[in-house]
Protein backbone atom coordinates (compact mmCIF):
# COMPACT_ATOMS: atom_id res chain seq x y z
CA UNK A 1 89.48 59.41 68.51
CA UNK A 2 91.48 61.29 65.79
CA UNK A 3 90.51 64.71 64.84
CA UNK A 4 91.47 67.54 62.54
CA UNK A 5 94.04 67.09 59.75
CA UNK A 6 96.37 65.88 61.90
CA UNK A 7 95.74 62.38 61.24
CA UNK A 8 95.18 63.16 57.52
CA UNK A 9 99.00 64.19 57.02
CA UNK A 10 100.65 61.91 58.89
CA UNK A 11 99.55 59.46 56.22
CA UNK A 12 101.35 61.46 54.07
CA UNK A 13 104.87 61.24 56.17
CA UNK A 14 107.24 58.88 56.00
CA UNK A 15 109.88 59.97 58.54
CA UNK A 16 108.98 58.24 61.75
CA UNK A 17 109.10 61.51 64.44
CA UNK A 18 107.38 63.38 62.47
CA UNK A 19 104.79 61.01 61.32
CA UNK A 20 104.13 60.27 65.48
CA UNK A 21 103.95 63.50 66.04
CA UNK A 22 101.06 64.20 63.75
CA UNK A 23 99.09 61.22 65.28
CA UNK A 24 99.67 62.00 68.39
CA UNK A 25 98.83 65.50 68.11
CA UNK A 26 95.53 64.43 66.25
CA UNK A 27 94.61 62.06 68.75
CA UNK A 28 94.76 64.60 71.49
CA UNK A 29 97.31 63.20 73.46
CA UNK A 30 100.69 63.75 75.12
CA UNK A 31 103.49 65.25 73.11
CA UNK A 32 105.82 66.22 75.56
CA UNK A 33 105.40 62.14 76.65
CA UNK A 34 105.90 61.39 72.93
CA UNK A 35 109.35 63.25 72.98
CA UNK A 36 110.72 62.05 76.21
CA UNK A 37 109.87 58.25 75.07
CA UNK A 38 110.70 58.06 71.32
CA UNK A 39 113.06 61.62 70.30
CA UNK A 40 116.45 60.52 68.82
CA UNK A 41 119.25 63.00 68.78
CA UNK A 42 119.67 62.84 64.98
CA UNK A 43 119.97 66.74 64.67
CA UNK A 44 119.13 66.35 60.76
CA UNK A 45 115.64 64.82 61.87
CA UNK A 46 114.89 67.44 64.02
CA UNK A 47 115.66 69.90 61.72
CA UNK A 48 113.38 68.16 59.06
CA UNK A 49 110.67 68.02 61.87
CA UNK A 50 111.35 72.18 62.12
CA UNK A 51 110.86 72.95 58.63
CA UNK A 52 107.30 71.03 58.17
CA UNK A 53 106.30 72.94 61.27
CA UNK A 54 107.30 75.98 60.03
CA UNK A 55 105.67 75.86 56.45
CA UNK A 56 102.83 74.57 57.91
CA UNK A 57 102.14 77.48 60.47
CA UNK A 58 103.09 79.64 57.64
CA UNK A 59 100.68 78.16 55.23
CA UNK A 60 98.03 78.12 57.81
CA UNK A 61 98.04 81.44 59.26
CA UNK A 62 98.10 83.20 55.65
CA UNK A 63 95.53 81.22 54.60
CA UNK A 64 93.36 82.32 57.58
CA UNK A 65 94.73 86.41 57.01
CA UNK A 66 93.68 86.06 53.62
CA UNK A 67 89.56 84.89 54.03
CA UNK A 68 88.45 88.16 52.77
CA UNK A 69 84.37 86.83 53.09
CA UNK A 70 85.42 86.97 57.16
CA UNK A 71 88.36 88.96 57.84
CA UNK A 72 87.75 88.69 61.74
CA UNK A 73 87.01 85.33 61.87
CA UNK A 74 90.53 84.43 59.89
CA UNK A 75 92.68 86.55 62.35
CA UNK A 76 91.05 85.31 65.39
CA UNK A 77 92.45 81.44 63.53
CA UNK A 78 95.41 82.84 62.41
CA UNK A 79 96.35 84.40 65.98
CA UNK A 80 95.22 80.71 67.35
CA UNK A 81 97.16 78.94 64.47
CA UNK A 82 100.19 80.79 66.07
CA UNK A 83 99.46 79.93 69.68
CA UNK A 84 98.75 75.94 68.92
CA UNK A 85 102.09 75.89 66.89
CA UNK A 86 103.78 77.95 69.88
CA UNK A 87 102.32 75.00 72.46
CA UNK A 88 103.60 72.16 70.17
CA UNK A 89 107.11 73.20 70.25
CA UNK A 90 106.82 74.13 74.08
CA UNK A 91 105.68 70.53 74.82
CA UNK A 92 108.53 69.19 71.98
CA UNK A 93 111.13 71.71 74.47
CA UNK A 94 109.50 69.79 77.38
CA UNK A 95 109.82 66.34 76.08
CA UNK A 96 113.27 66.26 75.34
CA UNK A 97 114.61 67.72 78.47
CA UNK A 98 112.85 64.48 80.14
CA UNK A 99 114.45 61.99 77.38
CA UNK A 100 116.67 59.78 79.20
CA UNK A 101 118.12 58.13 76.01
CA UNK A 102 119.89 60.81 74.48
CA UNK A 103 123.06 62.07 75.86
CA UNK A 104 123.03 65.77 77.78
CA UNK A 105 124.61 67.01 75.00
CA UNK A 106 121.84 66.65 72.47
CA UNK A 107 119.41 66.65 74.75
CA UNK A 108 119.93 70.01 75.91
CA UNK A 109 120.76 71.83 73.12
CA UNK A 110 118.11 70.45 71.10
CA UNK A 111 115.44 71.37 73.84
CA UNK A 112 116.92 74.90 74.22
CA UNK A 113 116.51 75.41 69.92
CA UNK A 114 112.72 74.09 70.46
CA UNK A 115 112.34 76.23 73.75
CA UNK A 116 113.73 79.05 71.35
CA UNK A 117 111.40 78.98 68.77
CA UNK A 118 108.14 78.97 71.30
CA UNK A 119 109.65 82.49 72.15
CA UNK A 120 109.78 83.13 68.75
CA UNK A 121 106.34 81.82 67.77
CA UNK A 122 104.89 83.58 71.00
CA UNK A 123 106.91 87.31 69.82
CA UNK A 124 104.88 86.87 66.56
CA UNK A 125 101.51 86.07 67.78
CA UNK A 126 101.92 89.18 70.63
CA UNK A 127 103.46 91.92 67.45
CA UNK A 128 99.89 91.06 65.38
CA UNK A 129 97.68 94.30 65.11
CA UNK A 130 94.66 92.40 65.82
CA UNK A 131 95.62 91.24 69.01
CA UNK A 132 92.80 90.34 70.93
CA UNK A 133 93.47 92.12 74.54
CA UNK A 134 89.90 91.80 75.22
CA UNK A 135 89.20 87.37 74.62
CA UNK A 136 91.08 84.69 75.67
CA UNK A 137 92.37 81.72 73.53
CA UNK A 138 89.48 79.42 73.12
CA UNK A 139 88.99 79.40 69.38
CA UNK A 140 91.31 76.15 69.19
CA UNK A 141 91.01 74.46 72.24
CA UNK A 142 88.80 73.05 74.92
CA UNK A 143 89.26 71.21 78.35
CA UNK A 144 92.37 69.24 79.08
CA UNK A 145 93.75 70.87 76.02
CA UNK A 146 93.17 74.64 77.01
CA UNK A 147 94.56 73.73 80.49
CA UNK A 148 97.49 72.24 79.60
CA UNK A 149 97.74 74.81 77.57
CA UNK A 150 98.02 77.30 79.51
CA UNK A 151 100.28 75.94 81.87
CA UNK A 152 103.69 74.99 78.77
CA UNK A 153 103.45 78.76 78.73
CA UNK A 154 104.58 78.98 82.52
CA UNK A 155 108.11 78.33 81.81
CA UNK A 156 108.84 80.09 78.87
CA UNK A 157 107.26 83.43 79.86
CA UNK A 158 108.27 83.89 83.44
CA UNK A 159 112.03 83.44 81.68
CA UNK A 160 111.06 86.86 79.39
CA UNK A 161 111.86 90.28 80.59
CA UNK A 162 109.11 92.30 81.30
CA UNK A 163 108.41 93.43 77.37
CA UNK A 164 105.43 94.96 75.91
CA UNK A 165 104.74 91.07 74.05
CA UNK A 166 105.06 89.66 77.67
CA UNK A 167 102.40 91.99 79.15
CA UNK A 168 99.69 90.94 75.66
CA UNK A 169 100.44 87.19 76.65
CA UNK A 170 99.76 87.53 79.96
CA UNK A 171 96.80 89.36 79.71
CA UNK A 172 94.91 86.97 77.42
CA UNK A 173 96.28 84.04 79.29
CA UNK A 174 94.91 85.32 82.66
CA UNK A 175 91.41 85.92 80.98
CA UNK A 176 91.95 81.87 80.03
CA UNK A 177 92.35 81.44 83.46
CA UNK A 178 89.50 83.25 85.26
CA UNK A 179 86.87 81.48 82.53
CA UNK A 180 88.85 78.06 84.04
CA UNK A 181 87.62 79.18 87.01
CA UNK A 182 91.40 80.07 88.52
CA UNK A 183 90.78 83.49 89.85
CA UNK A 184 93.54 84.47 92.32
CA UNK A 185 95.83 83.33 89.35
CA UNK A 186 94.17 85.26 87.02
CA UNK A 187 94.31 88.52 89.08
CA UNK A 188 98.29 87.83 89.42
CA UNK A 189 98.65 87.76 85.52
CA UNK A 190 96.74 90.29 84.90
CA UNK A 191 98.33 92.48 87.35
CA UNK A 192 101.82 91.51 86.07
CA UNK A 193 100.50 92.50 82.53
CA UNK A 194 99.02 95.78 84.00
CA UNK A 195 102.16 96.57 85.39
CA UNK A 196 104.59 95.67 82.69
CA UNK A 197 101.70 97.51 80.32
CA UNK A 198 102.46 100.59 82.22
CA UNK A 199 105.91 100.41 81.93
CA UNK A 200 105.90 99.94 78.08
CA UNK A 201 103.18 102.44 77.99
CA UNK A 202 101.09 100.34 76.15
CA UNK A 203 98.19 101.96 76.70
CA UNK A 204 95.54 99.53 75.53
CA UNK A 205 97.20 96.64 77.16
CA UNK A 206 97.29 98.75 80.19
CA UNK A 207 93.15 99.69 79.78
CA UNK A 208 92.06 95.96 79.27
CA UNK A 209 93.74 94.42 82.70
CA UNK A 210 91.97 97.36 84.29
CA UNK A 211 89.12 96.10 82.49
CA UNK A 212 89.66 92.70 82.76
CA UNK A 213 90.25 92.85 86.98
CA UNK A 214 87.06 94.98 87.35
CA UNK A 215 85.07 91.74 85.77
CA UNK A 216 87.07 89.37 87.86
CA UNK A 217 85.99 91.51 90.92
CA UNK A 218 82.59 91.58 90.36
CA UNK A 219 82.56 87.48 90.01
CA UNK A 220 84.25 88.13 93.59
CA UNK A 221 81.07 90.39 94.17
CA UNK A 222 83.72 92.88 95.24
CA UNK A 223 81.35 95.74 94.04
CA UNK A 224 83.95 98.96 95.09
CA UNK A 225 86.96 97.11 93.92
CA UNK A 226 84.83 96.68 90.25
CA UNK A 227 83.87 100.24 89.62
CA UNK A 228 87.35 101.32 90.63
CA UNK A 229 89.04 99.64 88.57
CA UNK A 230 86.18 100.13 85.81
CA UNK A 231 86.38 103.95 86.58
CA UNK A 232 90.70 103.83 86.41
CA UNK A 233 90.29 101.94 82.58
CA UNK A 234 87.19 104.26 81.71
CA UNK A 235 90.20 107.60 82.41
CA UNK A 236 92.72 106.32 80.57
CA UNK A 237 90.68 105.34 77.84
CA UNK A 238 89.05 108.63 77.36
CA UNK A 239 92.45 110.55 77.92
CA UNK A 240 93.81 107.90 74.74
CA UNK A 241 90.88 107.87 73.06
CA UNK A 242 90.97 104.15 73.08
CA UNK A 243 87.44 103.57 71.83
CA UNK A 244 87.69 99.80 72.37
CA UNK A 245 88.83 100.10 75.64
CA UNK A 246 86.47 102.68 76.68
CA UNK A 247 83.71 100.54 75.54
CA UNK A 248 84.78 97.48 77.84
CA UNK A 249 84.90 100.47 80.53
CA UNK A 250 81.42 101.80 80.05
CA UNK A 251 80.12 97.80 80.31
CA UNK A 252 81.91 97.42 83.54
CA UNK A 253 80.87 100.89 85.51
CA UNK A 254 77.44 99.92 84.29
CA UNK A 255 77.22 96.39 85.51
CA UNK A 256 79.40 97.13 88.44
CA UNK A 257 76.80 99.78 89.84
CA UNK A 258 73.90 97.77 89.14
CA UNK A 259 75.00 94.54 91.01
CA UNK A 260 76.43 97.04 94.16
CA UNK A 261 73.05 99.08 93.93
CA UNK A 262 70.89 94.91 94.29
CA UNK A 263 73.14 93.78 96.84
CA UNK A 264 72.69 96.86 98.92
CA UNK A 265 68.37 96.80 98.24
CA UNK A 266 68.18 99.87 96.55
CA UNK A 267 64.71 100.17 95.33
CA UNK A 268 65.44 103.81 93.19
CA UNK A 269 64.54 102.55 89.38
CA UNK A 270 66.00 105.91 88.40
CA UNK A 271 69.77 104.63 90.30
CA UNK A 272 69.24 101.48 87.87
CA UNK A 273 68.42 103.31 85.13
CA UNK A 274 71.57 105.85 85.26
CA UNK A 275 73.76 102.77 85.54
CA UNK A 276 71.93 100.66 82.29
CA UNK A 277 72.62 103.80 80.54
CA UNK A 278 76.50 102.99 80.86
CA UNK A 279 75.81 99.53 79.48
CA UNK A 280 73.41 100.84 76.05
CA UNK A 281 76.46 103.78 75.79
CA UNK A 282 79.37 100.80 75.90
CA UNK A 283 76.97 98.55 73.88
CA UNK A 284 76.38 101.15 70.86
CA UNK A 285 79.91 102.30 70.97
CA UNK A 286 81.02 98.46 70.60
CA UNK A 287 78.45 98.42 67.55
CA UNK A 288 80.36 101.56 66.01
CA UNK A 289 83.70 99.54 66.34
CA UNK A 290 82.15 96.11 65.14
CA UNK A 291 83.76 94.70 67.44
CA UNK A 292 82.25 91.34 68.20
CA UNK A 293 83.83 90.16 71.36
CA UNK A 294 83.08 93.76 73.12
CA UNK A 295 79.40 93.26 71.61
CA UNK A 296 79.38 89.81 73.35
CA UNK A 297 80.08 91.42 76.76
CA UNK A 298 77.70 94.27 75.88
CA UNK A 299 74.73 92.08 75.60
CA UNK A 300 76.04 89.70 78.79
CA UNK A 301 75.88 92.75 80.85
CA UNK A 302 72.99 94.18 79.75
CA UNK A 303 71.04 90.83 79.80
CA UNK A 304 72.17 90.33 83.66
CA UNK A 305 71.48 94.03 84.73
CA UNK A 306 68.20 93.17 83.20
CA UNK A 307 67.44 89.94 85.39
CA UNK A 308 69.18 91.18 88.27
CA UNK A 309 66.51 94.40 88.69
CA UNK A 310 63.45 91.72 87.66
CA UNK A 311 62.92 91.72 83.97
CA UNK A 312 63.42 88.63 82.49
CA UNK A 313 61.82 88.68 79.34
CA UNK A 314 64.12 91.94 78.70
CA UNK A 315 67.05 89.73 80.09
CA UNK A 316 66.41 87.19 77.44
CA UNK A 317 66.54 89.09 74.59
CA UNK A 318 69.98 90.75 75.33
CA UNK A 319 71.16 86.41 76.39
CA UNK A 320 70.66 85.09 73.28
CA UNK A 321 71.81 88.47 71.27
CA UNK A 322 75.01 87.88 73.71
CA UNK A 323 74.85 83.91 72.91
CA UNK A 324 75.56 84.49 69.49
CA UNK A 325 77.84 87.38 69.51
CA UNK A 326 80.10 84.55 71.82
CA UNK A 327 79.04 82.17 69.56
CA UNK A 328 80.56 83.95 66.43
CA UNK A 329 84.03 85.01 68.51
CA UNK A 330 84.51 81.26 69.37
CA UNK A 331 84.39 82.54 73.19
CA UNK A 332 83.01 79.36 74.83
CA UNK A 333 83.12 81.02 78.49
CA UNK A 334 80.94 83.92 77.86
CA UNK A 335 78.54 81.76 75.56
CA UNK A 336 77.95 79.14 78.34
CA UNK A 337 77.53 81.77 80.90
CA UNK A 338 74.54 83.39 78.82
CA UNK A 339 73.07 79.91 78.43
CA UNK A 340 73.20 79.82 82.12
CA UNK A 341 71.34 83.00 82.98
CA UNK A 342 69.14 82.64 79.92
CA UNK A 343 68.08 79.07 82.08
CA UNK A 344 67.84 81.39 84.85
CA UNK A 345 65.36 83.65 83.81
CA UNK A 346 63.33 81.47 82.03
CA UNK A 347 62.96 79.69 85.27
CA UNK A 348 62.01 82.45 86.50
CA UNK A 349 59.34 82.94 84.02
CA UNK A 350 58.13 79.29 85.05
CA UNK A 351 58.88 78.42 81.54
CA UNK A 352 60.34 74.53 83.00
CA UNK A 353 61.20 73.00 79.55
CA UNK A 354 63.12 75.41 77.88
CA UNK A 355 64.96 76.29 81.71
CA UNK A 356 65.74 72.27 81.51
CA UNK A 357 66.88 72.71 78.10
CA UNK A 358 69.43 75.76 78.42
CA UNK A 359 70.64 74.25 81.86
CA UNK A 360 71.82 71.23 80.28
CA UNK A 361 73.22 73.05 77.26
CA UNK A 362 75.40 75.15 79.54
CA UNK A 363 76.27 72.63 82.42
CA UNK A 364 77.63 70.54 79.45
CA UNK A 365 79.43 72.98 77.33
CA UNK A 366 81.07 74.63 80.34
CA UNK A 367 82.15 71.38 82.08
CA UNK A 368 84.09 70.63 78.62
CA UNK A 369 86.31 73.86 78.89
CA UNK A 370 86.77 73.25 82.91
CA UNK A 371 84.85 76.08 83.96
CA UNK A 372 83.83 75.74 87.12
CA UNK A 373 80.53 77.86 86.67
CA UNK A 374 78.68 74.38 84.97
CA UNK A 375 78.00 73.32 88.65
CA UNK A 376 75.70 76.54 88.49
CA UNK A 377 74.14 75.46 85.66
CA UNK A 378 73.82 71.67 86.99
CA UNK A 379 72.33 73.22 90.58
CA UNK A 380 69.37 74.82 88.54
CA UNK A 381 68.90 71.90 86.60
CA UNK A 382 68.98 69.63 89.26
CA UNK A 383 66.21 71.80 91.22
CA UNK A 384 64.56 71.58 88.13
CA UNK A 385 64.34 67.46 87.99
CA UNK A 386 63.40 67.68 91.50
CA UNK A 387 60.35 70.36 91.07
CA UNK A 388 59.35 68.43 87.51
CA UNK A 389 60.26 64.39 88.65
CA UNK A 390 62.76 62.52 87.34
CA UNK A 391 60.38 61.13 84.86
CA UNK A 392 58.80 64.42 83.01
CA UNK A 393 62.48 65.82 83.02
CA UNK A 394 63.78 62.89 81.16
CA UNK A 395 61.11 63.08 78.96
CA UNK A 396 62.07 67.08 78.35
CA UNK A 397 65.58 66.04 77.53
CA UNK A 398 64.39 63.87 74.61
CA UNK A 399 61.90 66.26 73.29
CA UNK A 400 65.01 68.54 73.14
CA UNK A 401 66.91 66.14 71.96
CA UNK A 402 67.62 67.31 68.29
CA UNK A 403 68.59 70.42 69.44
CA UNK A 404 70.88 69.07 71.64
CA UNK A 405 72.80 66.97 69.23
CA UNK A 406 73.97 69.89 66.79
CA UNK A 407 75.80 71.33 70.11
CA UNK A 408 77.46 68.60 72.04
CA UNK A 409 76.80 65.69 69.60
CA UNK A 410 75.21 62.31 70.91
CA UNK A 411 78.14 61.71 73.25
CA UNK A 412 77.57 65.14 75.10
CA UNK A 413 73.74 63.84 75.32
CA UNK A 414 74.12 61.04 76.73
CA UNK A 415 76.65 62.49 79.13
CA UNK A 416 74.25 64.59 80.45
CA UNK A 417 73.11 62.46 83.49
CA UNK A 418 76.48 61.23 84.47
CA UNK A 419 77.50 65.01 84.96
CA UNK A 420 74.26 65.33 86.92
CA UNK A 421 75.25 62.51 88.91
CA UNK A 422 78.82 63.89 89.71
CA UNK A 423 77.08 67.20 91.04
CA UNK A 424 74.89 65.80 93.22
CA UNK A 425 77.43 63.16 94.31
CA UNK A 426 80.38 66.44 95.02
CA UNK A 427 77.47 67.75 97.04
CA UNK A 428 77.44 71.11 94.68
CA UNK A 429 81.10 71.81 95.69
């Protein structure tokens, strides 16, 4: 399948790399393979191949700056313009260090130029203003593409110094990691960040791997690990006056407390209410910034507090408030996880159909970014077919059908059994 523009302008090429490079990129496939099996060492075609790159990352991301209707939306796409064109010419630096039919020579220098400008492109994306310390990079990928990804960036950035850019890179790509379900590797980039953060005292960067570590320990349900570091980010954001960051902070320490207060059976409703209060102060100061992806965590929060102490109906409201707050920052991590819980507590409302409905939506939608959370969504739904029969929750799935298709199309639909299948065949694992 060919997708995006990609396609579209290769038509419009006539010089051969360039033209397979187009429709390989818009067919999703292998560029670094592409490189090592076709790349020439004609220096004057790879400099042609440079120049279309550049002026159309440059076209792209001022295009995106300038959408005054939705200035955040057009950053968030030009800061992922940056990192796509950053992961092309890391795969093109890949590729030709693998092509065997060039001489050394070439080969070398011309995969040290395109090694080069992924620095370069990386430098640029890291220096923007409205770098986004607190999402990851999902706006323009998904699955195998997000993965691989993340892992061209390996080479290039452990051969950086430790430099304030380095520390912003990290930290978004170890967010990319935990939604990818890659914990212990997330907690190692984001402590490299925090640390080179501190160095450079970059004091935001330094506030959202604080932040960013206390959600990764509560996943862990490492409750005392989550409010210290949520207590540590919640300081230094107060002593900074980094709103933003504070925000994040007063979301943790109020989510943190809540989940340590359940797992430890404390019945006091005024504990749980001290600690919500943490979550409605991070939630209205992330209303006063308008910003969307600390709103999105806000309402994610607040919606599990809610379900964890027993109020699902208050639970839902703050899920779907969170659903589209994700929705609208192109986060497809956090969005899937509210479709989870929202499944959750509508199960627990012994509302069956519209559980079935949300636990599809999310075991599908999370399986296509490789987070490992759809099996949670696929256990619920699987209970669910075996409480309903297979029969009445087949019949569910259809009646939900159109509202399926808008999200995952009629391929997603009718993928839905197969990845039901594959859970119950892994045995949940």
């Amino acid at each position: 399948t060919e997708n995006g523009p990609w396609s579209l302008w290769a038509k419009q090429i006539s010089q051969p790399l360039i033209q397979a490079l187009f429709q390989t990129i818009g067919r999703q496939q292998s560029i670094s393979d592409l490189t090592a099996d076709r790349a020439s060492g004609d220096e004057g075609e790879w400099t042609e191949l440079a120049i279309v790159l550049q002026s159309i990352q440059t076209a792209l991301v001022t295009w995106f700056d300038g959408q005054m209707y939705d200035r955040a939306w057009g950053q968030r796409m030009a800061f992922s313009t940056l990192i796509s064109f950053a992961a092309i010419w890391s795969e093109l630096a890949n590729g030709m260090g693998r092509a065997i039919s060039i001489n050394s020579t070439h080969r070398d220098a011309i995969a040290k130029a395109c090694f080069q400008v992924t620095l370069q492109v990386l430098r640029t994306a890291a220096q923007r203003p409205n770098f986004p310390l607190y999402g990851g990079i999902f706006a323009a990928f998904s699955g195998e593409t997000l993965r691989d990804t993340l892992s061209y960036f390996d080479l290039p950035l452990k051969q950086v110094a430790g430099t304030q850019e380095k520390g912003r890179l990290l930290t978004i790509l170890g967010y990319s990691q935990q939604a990818l379900g890659q914990n212990e590797r997330a907690i190692a980039l984001h402590r490299e960040a925090l640390a080179i953060a501190n160095q450079a005292g970059d004091r935001p960067c330094e506030i959202a791997n604080l932040n960013h570590l206390s959600r990764i320990a509560i996943g862990q349900k490492d409750y005392p690990q989550a409010i210290s570091f949520s207590q540590r980010a919640l300081i230094l954001a107060r002593q900074t006056g980094d709103k933003l960051g504070e925000a994040n902070a007063l979301t943790n320490v109020g989510y943190s407390e809540v989940l340590s207060a359940h797992s430890l059976d404390i019945m006091d409703e005024d504990v749980y209410e001290q600690n919500i209060s943490y979550l409605d102060r991070g939630l209205k100061l992330a209303e006063t910034l308008d910003d969307k992806q600390s709103l999105a965590l806000g309402y994610h929060s607040l919606g599990l507090a809610y379900l964890t102490i027993g109020q699902a109906e208050r639970a839902i409201e703050y899920l779907q408030l969170g659903t589209k707050a994700a929705q609208a920052v192109g986060d497809l991590y956090l969005q899937g996880l509210n479709l989870t819980y929202l499944a959750e507590a509508h199960h627990t409302l012994n509302k069956p159909k519209t559980a079935v409905f949300y636990s599809c939506l999310a075991m599908y939608q999370l399986h296509q970014i490789g987070a490992k959370e759809w099996r949670q969504s696929a256990s619920l739904a699987t209970v669910l077919e075996g409480q309903l029969g297979t029969q009445e929750f087949q019949e569910i799935l259809t009646q939900y059908r159109p509202n399926l298709l808008p999200a995952i199309g009629v391929d997603g639909y009718d993928y839905l059994p197969q990845l039901l299948a594959k859970y119950r065949t892994d045995g949940g694992l």
